[in-house]
N, C-alpha and C. Protein backbone atom coordinates (compact mmCIF):
# COMPACT_ATOMS: atom_id res chain seq x y z
N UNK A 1 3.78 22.48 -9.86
CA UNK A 1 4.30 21.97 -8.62
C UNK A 1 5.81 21.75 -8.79
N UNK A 2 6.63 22.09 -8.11
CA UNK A 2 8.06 21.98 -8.08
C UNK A 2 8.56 21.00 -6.85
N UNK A 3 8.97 20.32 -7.12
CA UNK A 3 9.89 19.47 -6.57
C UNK A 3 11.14 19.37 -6.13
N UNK A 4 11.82 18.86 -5.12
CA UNK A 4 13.37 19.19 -4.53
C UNK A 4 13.89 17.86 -5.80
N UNK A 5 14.61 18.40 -6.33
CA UNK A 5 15.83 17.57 -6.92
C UNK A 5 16.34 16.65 -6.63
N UNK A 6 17.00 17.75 -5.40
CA UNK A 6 18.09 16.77 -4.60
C UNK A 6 17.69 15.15 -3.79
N UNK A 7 16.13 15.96 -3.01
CA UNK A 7 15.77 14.58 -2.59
C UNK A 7 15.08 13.40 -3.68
N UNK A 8 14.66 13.94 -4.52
CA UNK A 8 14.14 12.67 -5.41
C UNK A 8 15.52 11.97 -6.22
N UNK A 9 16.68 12.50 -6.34
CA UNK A 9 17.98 12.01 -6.40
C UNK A 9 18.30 11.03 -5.43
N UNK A 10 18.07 11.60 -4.10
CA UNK A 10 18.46 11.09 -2.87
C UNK A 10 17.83 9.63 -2.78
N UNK A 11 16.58 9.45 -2.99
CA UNK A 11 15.48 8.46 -2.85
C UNK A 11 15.83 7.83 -4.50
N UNK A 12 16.04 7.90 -5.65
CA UNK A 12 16.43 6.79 -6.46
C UNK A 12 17.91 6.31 -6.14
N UNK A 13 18.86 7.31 -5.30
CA UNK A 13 20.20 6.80 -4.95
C UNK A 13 19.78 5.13 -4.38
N UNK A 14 19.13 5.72 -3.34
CA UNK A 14 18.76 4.79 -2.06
C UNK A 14 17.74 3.12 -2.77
N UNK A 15 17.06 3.55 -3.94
CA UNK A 15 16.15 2.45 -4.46
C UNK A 15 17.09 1.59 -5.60
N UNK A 16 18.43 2.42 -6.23
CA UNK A 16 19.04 1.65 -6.87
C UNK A 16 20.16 1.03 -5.95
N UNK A 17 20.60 1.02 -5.12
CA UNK A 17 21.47 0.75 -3.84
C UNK A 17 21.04 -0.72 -3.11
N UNK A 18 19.42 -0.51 -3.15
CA UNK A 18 18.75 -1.18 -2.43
C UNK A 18 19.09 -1.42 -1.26
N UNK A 19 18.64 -0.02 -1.00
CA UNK A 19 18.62 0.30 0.93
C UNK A 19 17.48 0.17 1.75
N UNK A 20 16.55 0.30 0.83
CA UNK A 20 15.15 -0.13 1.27
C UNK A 20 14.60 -1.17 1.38
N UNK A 21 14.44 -1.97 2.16
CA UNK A 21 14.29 -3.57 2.25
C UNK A 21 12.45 -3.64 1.81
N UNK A 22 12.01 -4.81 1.98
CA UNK A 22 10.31 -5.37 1.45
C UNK A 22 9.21 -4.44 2.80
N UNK A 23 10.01 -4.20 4.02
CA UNK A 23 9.25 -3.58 4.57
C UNK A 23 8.84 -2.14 4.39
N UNK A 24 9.83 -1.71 4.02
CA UNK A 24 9.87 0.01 3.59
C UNK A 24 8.77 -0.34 2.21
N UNK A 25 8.57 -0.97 1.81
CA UNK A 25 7.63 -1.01 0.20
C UNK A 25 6.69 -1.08 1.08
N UNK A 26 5.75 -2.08 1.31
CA UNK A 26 4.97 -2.81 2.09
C UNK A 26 4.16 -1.32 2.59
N UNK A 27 5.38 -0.85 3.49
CA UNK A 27 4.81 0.42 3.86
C UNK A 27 4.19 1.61 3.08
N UNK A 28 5.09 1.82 1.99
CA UNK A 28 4.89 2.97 1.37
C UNK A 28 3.46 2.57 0.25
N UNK A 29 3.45 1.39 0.05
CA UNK A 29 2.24 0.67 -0.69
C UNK A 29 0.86 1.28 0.49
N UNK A 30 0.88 0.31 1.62
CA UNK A 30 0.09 0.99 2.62
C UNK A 30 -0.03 2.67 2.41
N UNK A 31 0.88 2.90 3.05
CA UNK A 31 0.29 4.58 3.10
C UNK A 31 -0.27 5.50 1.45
N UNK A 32 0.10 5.02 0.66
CA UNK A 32 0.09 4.87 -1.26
C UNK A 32 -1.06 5.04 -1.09
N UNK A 33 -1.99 3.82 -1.08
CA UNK A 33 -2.86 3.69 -1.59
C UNK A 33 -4.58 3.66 -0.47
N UNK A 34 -4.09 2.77 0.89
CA UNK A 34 -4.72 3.37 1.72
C UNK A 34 -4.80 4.67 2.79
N UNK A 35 -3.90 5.52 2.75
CA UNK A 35 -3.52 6.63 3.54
C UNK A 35 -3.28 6.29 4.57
N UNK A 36 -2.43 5.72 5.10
CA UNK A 36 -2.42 4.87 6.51
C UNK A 36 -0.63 5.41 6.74
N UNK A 37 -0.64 6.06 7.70
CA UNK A 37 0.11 6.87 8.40
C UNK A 37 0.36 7.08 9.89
N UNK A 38 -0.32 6.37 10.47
CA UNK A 38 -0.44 5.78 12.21
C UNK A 38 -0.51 4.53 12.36
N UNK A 39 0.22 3.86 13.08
CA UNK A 39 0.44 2.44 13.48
C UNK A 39 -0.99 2.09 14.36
N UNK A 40 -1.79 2.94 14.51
CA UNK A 40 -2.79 2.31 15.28
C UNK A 40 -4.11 2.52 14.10
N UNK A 41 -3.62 2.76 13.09
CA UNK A 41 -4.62 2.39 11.71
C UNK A 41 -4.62 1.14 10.89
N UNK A 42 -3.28 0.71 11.41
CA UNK A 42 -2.62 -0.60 10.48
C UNK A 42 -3.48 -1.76 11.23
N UNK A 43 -3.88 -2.81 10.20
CA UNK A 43 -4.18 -3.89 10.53
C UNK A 43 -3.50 -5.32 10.21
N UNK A 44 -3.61 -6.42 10.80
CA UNK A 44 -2.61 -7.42 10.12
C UNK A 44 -3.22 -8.27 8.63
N UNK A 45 -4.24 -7.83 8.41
CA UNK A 45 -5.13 -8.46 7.30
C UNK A 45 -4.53 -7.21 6.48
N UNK A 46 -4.26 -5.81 6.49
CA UNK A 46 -3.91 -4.54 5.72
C UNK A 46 -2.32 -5.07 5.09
N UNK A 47 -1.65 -5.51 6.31
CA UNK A 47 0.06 -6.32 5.95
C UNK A 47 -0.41 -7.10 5.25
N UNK A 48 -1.11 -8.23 5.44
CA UNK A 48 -0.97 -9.62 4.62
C UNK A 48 -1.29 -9.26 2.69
N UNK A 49 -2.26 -8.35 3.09
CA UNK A 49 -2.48 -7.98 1.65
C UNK A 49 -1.76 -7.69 0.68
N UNK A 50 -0.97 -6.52 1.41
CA UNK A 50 0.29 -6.00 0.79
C UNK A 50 1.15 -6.39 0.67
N UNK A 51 1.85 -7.69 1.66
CA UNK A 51 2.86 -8.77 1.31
C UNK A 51 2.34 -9.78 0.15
N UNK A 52 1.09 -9.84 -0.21
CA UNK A 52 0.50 -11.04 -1.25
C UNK A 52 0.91 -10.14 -2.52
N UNK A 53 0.19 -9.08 -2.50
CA UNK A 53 0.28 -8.34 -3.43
C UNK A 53 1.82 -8.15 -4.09
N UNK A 54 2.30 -7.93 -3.43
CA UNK A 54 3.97 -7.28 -3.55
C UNK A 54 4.54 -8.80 -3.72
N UNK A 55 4.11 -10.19 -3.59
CA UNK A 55 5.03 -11.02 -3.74
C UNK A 55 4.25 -11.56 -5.46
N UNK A 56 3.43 -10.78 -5.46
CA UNK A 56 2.63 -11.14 -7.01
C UNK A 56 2.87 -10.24 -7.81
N UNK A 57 4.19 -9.23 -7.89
CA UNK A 57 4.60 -7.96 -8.96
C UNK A 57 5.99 -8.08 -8.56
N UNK A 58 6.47 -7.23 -9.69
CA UNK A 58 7.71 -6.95 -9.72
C UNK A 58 7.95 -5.73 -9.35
N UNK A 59 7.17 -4.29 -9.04
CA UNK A 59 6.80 -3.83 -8.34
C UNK A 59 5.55 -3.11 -7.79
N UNK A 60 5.74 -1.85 -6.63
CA UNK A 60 4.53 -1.59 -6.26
C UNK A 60 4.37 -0.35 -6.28
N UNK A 61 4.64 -0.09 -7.95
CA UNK A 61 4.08 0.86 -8.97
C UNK A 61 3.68 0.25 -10.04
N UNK A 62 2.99 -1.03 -9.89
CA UNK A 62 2.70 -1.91 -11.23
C UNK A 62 1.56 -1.01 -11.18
N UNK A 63 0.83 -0.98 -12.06
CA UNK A 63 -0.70 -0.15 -12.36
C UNK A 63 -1.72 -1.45 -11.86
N UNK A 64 -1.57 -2.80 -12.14
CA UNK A 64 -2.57 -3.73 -11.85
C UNK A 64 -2.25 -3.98 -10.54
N UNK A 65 -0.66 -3.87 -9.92
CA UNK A 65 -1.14 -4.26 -8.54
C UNK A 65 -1.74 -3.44 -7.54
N UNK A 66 -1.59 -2.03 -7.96
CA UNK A 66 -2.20 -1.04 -7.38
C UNK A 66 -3.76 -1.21 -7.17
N UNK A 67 -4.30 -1.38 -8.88
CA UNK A 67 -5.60 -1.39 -8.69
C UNK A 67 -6.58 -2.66 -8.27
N UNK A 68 -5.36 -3.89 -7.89
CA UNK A 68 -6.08 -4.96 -7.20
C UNK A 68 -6.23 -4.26 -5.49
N UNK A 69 -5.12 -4.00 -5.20
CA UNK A 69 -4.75 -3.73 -3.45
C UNK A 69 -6.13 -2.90 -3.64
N UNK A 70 -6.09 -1.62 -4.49
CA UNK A 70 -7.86 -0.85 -3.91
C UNK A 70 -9.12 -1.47 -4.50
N UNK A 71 -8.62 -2.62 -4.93
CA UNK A 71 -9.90 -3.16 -5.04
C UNK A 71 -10.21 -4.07 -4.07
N UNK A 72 -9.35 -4.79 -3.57
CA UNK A 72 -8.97 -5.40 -2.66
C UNK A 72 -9.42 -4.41 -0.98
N UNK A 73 -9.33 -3.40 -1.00
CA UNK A 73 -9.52 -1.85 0.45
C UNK A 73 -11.51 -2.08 -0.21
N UNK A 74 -11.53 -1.87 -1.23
CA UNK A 74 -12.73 -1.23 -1.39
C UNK A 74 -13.91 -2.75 -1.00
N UNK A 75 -13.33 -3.61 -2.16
CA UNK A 75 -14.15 -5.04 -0.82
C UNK A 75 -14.58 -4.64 0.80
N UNK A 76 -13.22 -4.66 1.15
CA UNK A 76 -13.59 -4.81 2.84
C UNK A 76 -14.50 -3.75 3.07
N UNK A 77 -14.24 -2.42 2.36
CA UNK A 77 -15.07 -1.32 2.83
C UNK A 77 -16.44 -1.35 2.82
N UNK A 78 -17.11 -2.19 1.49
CA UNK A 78 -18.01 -2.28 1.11
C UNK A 78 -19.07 -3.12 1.63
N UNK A 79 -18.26 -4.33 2.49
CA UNK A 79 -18.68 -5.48 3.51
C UNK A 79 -18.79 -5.00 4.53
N UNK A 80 -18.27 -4.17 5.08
CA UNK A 80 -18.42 -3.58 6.41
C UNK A 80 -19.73 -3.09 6.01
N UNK A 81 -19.49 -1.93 5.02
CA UNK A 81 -20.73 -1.08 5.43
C UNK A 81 -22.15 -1.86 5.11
N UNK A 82 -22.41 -3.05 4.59
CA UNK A 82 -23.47 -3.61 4.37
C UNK A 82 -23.47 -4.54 5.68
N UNK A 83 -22.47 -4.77 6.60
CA UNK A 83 -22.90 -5.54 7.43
C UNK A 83 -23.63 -4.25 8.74
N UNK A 84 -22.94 -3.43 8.70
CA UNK A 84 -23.37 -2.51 9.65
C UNK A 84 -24.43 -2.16 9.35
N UNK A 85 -25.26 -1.93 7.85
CA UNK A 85 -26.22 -1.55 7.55
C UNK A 85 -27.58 -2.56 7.82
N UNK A 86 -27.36 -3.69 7.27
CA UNK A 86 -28.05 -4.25 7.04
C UNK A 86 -27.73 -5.97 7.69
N UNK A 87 -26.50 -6.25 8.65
CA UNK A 87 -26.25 -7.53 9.65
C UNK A 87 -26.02 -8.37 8.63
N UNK A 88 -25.40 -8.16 7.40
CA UNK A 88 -25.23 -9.14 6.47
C UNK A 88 -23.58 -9.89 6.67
N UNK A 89 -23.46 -11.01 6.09
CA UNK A 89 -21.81 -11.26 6.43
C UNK A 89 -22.35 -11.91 7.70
């Protein structure tokens, strides 16, 4: 797989600059790890997570905060589907 240079230059310019404020993370955490790419997928329990998360690392390419946030997606997923299944919750 080959990659543009220029823009992954472009994008550490911009992350050592710190042009990207907590929301641009927040986001890219979201779409990262849950694929969430439409504003009418986002939830405010999906934000809160990712603001907890992100205020509990230094960043959000830590390997543990990653794998709390999907452990954290996979909970809810897992509650849903047992409540739908079975009226539990």
């Amino acid at each position: 797989m080959s990659l543009n240079r220029d823009a992954i230059e472009k994008h550490l310019k911009y992350l050592k600059e710190d042009k990207y404020d907590r929301e641009f993370y927040v986001a890219l955490l979201l779409y990262d790890i849950k694929g969430i790419d439409n504003v009418k997928d986002l939830t405010d329990e999906d934000i809160d997570i990712a603001y907890k998360i992100q205020d509990d690392y230094d960043s959000i390419y830590n390997e543990d905060m990653r794998d709390r946030f999907l452990y954290n997606f996979e909970m809810e997923k897992d509650e849903e589907e047992l409540e739908n299944e079975y009226g539990l919750y």
